[in-house]
N, C-alpha and C. Protein backbone atom coordinates (compact mmCIF):
# COMPACT_ATOMS: atom_id res chain seq x y z
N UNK A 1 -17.81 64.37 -34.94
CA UNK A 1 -17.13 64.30 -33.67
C UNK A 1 -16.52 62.90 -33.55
N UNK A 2 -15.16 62.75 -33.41
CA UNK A 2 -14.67 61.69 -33.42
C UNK A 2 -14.90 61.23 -31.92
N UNK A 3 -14.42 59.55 -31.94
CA UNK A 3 -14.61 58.43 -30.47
C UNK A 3 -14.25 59.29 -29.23
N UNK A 4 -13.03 60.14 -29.67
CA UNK A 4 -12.44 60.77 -28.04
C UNK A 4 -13.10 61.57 -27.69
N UNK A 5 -13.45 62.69 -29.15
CA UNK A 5 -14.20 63.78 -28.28
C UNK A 5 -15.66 63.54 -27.74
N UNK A 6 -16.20 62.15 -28.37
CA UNK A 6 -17.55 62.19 -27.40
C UNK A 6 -17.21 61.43 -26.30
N UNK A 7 -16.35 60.90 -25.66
CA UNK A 7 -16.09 60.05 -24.34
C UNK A 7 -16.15 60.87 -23.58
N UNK A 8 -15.21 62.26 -23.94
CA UNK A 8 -14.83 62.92 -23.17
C UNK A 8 -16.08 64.12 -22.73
N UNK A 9 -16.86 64.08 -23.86
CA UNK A 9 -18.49 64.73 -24.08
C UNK A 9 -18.91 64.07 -22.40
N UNK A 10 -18.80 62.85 -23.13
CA UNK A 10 -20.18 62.63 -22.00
C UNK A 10 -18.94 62.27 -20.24
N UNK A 11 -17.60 62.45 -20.22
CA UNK A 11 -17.19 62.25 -19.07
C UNK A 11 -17.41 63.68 -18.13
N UNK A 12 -17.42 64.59 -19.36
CA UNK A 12 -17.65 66.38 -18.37
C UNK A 12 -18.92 66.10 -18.60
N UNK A 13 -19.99 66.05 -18.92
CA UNK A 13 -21.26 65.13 -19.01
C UNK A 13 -22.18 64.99 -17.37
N UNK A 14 -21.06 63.95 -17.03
CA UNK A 14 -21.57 63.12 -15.80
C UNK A 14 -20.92 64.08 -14.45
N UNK A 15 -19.66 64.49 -14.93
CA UNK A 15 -18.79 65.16 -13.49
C UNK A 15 -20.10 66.02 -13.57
N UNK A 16 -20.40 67.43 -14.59
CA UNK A 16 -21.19 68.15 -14.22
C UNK A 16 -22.37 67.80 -13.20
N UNK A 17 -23.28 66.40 -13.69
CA UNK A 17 -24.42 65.84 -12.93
C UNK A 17 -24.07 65.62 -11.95
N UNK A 18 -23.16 64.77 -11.15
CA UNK A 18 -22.86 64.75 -10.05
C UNK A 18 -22.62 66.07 -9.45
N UNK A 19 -21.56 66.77 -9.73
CA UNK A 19 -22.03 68.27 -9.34
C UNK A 19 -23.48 68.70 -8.93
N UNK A 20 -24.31 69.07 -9.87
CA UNK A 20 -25.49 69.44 -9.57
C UNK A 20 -26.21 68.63 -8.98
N UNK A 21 -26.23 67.42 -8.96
CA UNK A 21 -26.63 66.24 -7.83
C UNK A 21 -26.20 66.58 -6.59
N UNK A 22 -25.07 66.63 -6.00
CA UNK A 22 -24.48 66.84 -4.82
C UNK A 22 -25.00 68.29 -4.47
N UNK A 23 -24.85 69.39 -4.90
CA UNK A 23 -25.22 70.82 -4.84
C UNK A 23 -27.08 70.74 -4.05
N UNK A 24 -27.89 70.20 -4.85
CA UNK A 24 -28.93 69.68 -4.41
C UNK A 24 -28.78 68.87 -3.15
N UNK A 25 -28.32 68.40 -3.03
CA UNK A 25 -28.63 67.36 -1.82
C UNK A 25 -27.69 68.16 0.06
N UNK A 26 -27.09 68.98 -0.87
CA UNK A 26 -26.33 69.97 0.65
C UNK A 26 -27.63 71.10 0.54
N UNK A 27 -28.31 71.67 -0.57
CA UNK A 27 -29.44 72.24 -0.18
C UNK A 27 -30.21 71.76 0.58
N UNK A 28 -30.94 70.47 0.20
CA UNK A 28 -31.73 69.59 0.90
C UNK A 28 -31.56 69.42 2.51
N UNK A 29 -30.18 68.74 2.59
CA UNK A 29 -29.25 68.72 3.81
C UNK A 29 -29.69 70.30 4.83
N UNK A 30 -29.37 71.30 4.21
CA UNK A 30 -29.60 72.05 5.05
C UNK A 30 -30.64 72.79 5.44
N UNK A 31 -31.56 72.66 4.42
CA UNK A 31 -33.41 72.57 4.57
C UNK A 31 -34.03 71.17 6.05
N UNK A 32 -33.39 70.39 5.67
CA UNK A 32 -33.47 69.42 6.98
C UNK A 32 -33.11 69.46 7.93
N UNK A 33 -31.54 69.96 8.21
CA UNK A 33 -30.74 70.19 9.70
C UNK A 33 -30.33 71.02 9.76
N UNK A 34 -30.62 72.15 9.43
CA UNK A 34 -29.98 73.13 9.85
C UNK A 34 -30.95 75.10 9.58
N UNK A 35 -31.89 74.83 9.07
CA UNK A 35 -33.30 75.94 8.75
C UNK A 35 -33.79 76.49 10.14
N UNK A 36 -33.69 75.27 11.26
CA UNK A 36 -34.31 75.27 12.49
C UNK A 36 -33.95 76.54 13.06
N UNK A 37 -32.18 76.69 13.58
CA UNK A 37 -31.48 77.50 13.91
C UNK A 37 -30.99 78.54 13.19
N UNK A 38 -30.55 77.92 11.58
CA UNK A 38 -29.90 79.44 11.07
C UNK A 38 -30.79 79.75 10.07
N UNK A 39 -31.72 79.34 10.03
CA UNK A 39 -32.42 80.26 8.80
C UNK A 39 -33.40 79.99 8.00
N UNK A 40 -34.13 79.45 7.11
CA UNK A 40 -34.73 79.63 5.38
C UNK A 40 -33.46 79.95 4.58
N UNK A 41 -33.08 81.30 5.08
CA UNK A 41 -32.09 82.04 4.28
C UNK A 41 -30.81 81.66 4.69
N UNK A 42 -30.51 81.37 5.58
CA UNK A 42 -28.65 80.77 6.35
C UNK A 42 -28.63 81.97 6.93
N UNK A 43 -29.50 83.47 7.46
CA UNK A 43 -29.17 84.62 7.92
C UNK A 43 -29.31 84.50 9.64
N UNK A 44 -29.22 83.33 10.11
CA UNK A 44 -29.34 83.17 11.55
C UNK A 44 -30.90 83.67 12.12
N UNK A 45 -31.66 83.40 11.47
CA UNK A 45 -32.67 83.72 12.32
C UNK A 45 -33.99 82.90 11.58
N UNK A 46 -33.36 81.80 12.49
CA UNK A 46 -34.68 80.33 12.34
C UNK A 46 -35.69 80.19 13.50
N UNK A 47 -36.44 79.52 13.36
CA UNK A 47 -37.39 79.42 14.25
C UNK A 47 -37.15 79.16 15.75
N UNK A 48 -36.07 78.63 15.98
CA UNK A 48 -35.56 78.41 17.52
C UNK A 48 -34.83 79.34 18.18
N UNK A 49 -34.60 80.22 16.95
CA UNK A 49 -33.94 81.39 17.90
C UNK A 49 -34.18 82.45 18.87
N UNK A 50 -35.35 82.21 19.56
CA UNK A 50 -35.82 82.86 20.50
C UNK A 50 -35.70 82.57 21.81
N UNK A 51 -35.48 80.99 21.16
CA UNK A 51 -35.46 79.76 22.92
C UNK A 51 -33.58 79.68 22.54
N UNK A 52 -33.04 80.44 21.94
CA UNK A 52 -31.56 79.97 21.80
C UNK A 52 -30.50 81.19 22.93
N UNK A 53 -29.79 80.95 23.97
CA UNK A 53 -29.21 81.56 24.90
C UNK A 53 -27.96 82.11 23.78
N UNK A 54 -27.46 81.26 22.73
CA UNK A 54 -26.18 81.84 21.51
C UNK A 54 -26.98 82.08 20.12
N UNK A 55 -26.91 82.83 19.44
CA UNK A 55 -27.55 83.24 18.71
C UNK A 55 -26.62 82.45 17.31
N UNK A 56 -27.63 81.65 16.36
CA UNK A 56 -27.09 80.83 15.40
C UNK A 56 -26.43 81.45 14.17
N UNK A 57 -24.98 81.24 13.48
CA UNK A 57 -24.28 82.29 12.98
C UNK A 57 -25.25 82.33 11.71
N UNK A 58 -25.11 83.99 11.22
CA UNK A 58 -25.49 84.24 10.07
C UNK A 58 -24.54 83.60 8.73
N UNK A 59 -24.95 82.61 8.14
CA UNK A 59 -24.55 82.65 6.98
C UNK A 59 -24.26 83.34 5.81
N UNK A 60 -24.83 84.19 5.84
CA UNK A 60 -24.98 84.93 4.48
C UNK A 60 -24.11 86.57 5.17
N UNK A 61 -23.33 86.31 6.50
CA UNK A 61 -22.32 87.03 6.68
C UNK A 61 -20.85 87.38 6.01
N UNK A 62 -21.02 87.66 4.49
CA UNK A 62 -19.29 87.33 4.32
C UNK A 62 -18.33 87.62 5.10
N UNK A 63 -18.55 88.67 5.72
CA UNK A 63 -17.06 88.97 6.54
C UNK A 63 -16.85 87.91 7.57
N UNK A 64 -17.90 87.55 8.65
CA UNK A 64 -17.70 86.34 9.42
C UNK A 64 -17.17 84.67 8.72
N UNK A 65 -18.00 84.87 7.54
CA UNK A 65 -17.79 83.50 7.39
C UNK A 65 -16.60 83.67 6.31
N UNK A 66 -15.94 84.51 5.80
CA UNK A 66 -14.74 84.44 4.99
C UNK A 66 -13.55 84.41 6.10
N UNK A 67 -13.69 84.56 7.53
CA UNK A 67 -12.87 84.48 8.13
C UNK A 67 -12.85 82.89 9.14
N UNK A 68 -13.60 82.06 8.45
CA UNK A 68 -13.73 80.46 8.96
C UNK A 68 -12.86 79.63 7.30
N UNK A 69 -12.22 78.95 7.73
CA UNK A 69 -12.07 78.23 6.80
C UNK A 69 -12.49 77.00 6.28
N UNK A 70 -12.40 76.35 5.25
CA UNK A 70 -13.57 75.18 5.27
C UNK A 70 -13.03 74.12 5.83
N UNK A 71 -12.38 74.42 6.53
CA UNK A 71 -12.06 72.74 7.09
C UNK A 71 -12.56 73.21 8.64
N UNK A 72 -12.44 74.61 9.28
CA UNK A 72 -13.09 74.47 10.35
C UNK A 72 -15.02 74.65 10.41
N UNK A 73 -14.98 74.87 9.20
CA UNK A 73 -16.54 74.75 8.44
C UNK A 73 -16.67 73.43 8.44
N UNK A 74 -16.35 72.44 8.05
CA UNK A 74 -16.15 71.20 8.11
C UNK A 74 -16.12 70.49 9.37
N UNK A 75 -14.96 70.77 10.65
CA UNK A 75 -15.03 70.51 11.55
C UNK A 75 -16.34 70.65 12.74
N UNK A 76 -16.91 71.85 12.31
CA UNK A 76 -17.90 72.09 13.21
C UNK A 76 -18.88 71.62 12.89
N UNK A 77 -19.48 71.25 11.42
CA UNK A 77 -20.25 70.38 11.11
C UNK A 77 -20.49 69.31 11.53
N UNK A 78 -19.24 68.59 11.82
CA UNK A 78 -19.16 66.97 12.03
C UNK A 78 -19.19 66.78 13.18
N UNK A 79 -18.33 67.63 14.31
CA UNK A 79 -18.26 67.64 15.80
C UNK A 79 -18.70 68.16 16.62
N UNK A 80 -19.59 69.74 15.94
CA UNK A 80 -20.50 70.13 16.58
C UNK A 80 -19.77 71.65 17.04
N UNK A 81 -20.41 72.49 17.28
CA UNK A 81 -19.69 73.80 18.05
C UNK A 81 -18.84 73.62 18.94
N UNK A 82 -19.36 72.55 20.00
CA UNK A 82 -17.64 72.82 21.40
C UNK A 82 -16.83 72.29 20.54
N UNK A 83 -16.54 71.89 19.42
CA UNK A 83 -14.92 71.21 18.64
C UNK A 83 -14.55 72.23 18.10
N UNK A 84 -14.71 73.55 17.88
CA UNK A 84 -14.10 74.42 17.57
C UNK A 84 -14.22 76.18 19.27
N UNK A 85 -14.97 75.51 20.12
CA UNK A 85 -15.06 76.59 20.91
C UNK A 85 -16.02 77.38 20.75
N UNK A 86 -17.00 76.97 20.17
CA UNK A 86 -18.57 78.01 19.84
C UNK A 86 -19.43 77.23 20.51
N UNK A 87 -20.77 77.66 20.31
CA UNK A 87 -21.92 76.91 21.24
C UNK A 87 -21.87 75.62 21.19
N UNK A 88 -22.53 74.95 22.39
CA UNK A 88 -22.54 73.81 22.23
C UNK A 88 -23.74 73.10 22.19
N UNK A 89 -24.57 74.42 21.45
CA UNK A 89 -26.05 74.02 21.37
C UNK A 89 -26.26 73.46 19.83
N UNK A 90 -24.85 74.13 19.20
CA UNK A 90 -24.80 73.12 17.91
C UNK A 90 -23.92 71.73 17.77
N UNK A 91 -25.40 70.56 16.93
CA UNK A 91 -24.79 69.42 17.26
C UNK A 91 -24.00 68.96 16.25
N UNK A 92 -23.20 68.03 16.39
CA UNK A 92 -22.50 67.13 16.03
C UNK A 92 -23.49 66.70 14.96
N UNK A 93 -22.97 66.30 13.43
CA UNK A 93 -23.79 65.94 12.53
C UNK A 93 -22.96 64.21 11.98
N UNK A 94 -21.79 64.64 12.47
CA UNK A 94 -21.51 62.66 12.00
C UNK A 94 -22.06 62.15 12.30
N UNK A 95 -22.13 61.04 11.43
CA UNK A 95 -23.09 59.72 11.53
C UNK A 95 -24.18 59.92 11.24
N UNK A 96 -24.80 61.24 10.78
CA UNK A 96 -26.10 61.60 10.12
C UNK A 96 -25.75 61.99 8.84
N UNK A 97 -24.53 62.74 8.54
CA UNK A 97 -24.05 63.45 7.25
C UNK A 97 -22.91 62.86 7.16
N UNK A 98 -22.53 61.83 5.85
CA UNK A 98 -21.41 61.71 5.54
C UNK A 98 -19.88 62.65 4.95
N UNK A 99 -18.72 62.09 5.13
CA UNK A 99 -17.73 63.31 5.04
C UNK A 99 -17.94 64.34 3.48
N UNK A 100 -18.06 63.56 2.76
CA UNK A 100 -18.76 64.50 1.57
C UNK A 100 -20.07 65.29 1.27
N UNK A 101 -20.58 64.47 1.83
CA UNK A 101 -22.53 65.74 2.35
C UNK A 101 -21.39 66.64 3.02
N UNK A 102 -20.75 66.54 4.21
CA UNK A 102 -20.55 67.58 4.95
C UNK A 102 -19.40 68.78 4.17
N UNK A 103 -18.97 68.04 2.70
CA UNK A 103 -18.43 68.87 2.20
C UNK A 103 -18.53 69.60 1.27
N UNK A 104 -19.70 68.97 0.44
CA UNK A 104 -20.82 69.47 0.05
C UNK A 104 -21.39 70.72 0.80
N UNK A 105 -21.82 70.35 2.20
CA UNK A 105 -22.38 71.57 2.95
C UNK A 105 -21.75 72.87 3.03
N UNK A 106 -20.07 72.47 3.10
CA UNK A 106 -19.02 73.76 3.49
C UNK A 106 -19.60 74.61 2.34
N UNK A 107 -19.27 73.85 0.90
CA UNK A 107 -19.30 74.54 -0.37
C UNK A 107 -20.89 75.21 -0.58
N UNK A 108 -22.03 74.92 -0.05
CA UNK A 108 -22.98 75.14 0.07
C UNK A 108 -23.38 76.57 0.97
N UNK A 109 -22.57 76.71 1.99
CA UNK A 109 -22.32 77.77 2.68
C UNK A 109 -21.71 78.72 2.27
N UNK A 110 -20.81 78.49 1.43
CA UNK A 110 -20.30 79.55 0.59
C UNK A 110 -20.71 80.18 -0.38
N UNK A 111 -21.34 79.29 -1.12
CA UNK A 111 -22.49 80.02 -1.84
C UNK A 111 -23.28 81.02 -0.65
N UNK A 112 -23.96 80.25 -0.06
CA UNK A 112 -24.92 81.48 0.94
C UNK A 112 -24.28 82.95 1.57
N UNK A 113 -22.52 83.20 1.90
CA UNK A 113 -22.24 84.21 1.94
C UNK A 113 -21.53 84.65 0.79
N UNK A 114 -21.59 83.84 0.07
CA UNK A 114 -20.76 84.58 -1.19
C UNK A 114 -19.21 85.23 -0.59
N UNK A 115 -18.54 84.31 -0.61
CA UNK A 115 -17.45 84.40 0.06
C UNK A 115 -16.52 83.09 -0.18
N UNK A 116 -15.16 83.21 0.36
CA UNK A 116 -14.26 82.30 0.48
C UNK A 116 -13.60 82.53 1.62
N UNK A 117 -12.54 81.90 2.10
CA UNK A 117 -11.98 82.03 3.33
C UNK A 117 -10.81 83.10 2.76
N UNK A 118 -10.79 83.97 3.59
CA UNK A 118 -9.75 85.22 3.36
C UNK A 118 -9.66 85.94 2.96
N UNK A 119 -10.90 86.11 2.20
CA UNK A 119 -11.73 86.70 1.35
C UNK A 119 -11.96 88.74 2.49
């Protein structure tokens, strides 16, 4: 294996790790802030949902959540439900989750409905 092809070895190498680094840490992320309300599973039904007057969205909804796109997946993350017009019992996560955790998270959610936007 010549000089280029191992640079380039170990540059898809590291992108991959970071990948799976980040992938982990929006799991983590949402084992921490977000299990409460939507889930274990992201299927909306966490432990607070009994004391909750809006019921926390199912994740693992494709049809709902293929019809959000990730930037308003994104938006509601960071600003909370009233920034898109949904509850406002969900909070605002800036300044706890940086813009990449939180984009991390979108992509993390998508995994959980197995879905894309438009999907």
């Amino acid at each position: 294996m010549g000089k280029n092809n191992r640079w380039v070895g170990w540059v898809i190498l590291a992108a991959m790790t970071n990948l799976v680094q980040a992938r982990e840490l929006a799991v983590n992320n949402y084992k921490t802030y977000c299990i409460q309300c939507h889930g274990s599973q992201g299927n909306g039904q966490g432990i607070n949902v009994r004391d909750m007057s809006v019921q926390p969205r199912d994740h693992t909804d494709a049809k709902a959540m293929s019809a959000r796109s990730d930037d308003a997946l994104f938006k509601v993350i960071k600003e909370g439900g009233a920034s898109i017009d949904k509850s406002v019992l969900m909070p605002p996560w800036d300044g706890v989750l940086s813009d990449d955790e939180i984009r991390d998270m979108v992509q993390h959610l998508r995994t959980l409905c197995r879905c894309k936007y438009g999907t």
